[in-house]
C-alpha atoms as a PDB file:
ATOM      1  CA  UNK A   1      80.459 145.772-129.944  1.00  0.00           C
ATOM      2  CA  UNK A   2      78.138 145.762-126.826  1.00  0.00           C
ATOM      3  CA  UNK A   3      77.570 147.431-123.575  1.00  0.00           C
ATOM      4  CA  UNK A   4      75.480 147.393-120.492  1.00  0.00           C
ATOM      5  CA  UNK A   5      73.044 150.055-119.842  1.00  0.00           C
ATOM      6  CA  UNK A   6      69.913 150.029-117.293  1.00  0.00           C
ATOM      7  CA  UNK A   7      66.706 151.930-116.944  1.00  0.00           C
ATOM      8  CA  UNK A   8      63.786 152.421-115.032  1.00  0.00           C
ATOM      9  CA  UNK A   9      60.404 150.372-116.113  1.00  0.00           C
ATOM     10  CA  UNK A  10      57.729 152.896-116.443  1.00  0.00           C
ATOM     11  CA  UNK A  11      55.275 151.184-114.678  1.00  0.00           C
ATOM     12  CA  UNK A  12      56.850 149.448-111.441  1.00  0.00           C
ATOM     13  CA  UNK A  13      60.472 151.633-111.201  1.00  0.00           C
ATOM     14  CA  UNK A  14      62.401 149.283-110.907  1.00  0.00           C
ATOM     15  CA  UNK A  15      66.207 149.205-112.273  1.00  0.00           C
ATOM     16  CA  UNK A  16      66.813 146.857-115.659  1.00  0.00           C
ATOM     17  CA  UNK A  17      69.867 146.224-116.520  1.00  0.00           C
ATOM     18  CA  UNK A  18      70.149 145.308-120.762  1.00  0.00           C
ATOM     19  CA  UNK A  19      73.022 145.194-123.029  1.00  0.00           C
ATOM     20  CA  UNK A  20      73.405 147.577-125.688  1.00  0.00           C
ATOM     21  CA  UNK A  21      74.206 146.705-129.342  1.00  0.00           C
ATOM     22  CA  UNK A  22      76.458 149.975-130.020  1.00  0.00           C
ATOM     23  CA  UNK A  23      76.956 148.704-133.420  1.00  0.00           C
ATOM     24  CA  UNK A  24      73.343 148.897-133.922  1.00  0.00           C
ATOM     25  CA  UNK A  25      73.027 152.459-134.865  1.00  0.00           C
ATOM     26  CA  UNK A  26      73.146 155.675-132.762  1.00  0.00           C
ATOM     27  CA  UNK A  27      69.198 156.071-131.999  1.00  0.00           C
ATOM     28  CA  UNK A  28      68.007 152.944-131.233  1.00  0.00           C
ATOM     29  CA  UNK A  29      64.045 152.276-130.088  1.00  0.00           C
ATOM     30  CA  UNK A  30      62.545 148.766-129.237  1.00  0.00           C
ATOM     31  CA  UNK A  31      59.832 147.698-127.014  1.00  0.00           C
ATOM     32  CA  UNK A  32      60.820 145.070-124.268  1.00  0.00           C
ATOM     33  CA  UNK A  33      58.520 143.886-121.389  1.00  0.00           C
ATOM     34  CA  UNK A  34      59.697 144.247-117.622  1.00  0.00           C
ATOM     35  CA  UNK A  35      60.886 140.873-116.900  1.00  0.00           C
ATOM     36  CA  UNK A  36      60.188 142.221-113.036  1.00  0.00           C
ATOM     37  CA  UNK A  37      56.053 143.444-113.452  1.00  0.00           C
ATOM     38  CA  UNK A  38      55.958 142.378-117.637  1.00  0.00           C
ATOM     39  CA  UNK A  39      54.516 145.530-118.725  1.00  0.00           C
ATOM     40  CA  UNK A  40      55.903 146.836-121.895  1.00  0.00           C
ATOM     41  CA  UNK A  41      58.451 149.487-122.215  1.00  0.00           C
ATOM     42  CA  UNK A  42      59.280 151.808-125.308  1.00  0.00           C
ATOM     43  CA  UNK A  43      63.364 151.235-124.608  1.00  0.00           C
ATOM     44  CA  UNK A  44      65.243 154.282-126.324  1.00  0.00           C
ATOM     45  CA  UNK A  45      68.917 154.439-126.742  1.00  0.00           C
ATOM     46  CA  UNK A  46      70.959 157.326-127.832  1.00  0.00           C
ATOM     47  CA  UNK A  47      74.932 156.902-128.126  1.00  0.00           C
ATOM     48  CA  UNK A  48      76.805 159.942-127.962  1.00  0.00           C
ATOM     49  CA  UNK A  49      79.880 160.655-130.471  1.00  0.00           C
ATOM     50  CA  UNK A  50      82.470 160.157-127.463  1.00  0.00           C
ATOM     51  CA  UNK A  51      80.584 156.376-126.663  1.00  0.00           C
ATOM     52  CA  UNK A  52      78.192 157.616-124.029  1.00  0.00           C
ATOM     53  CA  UNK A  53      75.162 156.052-124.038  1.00  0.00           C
ATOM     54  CA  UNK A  54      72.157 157.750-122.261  1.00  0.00           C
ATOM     55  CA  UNK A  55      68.555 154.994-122.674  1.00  0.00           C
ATOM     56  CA  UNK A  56      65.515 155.556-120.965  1.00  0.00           C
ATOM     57  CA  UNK A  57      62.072 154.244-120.872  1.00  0.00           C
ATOM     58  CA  UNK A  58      58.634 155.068-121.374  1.00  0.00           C
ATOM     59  CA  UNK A  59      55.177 153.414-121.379  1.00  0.00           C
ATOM     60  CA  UNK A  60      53.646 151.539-124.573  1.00  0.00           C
END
């Protein structure tokens, strides 16, 4: 099962769009470089028990 998500890279702002595994677990955290600026990003993911999925970013 997958979904889309975005968030904004730390370092430039700018909007990423990625999917999301949703079978994956319901706190998920990987690192993934900007493919805009390439600066890493600590992606976290949080699924809700209704499906929502709230993921934001932060620095490495």
């Amino acid at each position: 099962m997958q979904g889309e998500a975005y968030y904004l890279c730390e370092s430039c702002g700018e909007e990423i769009v990625v999917p999301v595994d949703l079978s994956a677990g319901m706190e998920q955290e990987y690192i993934e470089d900007c493919p805009v600026c390439c600066h890493p990003n600590v992606i976290h993911v949080h699924i809700e028990d209704d499906g929502a999925v709230r993921i934001w970013a932060t620095g490495e």
